[in-house]
C-alpha atoms as a PDB file:
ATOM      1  CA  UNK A   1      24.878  34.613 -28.818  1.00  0.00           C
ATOM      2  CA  UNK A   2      26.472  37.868 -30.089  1.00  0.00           C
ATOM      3  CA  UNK A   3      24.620  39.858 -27.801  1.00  0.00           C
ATOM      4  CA  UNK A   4      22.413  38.465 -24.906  1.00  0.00           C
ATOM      5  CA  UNK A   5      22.396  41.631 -22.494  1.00  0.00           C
ATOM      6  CA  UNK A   6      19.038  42.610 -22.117  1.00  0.00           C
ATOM      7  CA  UNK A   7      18.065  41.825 -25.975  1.00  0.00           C
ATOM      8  CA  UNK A   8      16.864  38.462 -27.412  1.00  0.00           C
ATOM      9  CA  UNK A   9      16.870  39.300 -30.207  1.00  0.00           C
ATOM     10  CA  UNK A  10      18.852  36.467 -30.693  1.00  0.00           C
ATOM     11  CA  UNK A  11      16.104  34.055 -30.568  1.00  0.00           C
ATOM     12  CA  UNK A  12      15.115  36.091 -33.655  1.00  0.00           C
ATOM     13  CA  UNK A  13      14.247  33.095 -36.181  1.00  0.00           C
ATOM     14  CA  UNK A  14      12.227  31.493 -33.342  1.00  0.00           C
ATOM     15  CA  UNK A  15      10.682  34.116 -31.535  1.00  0.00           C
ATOM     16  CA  UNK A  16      10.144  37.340 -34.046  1.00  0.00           C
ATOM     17  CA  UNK A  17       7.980  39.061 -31.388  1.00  0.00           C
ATOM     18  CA  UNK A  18      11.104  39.307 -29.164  1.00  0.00           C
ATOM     19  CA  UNK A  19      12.900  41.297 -31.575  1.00  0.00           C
ATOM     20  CA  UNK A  20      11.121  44.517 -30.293  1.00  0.00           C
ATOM     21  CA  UNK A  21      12.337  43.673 -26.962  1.00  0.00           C
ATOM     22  CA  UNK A  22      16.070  45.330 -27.763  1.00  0.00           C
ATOM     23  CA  UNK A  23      17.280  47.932 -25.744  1.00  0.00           C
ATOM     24  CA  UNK A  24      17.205  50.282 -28.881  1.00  0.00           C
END
């Protein structure tokens, strides 16, 4: 949980299609 603002990115390894979701 290094960053869980508006990213979940986190969930990276289980949900790749999140990634994309990062407040870039």
């Amino acid at each position: 949980m290094v960053k869980s603002s508006n990213c979940r990115c986190v969930f990276g390894p289980h949900f790749p299609e999140i990634q994309p979701v990062s407040p870039v």
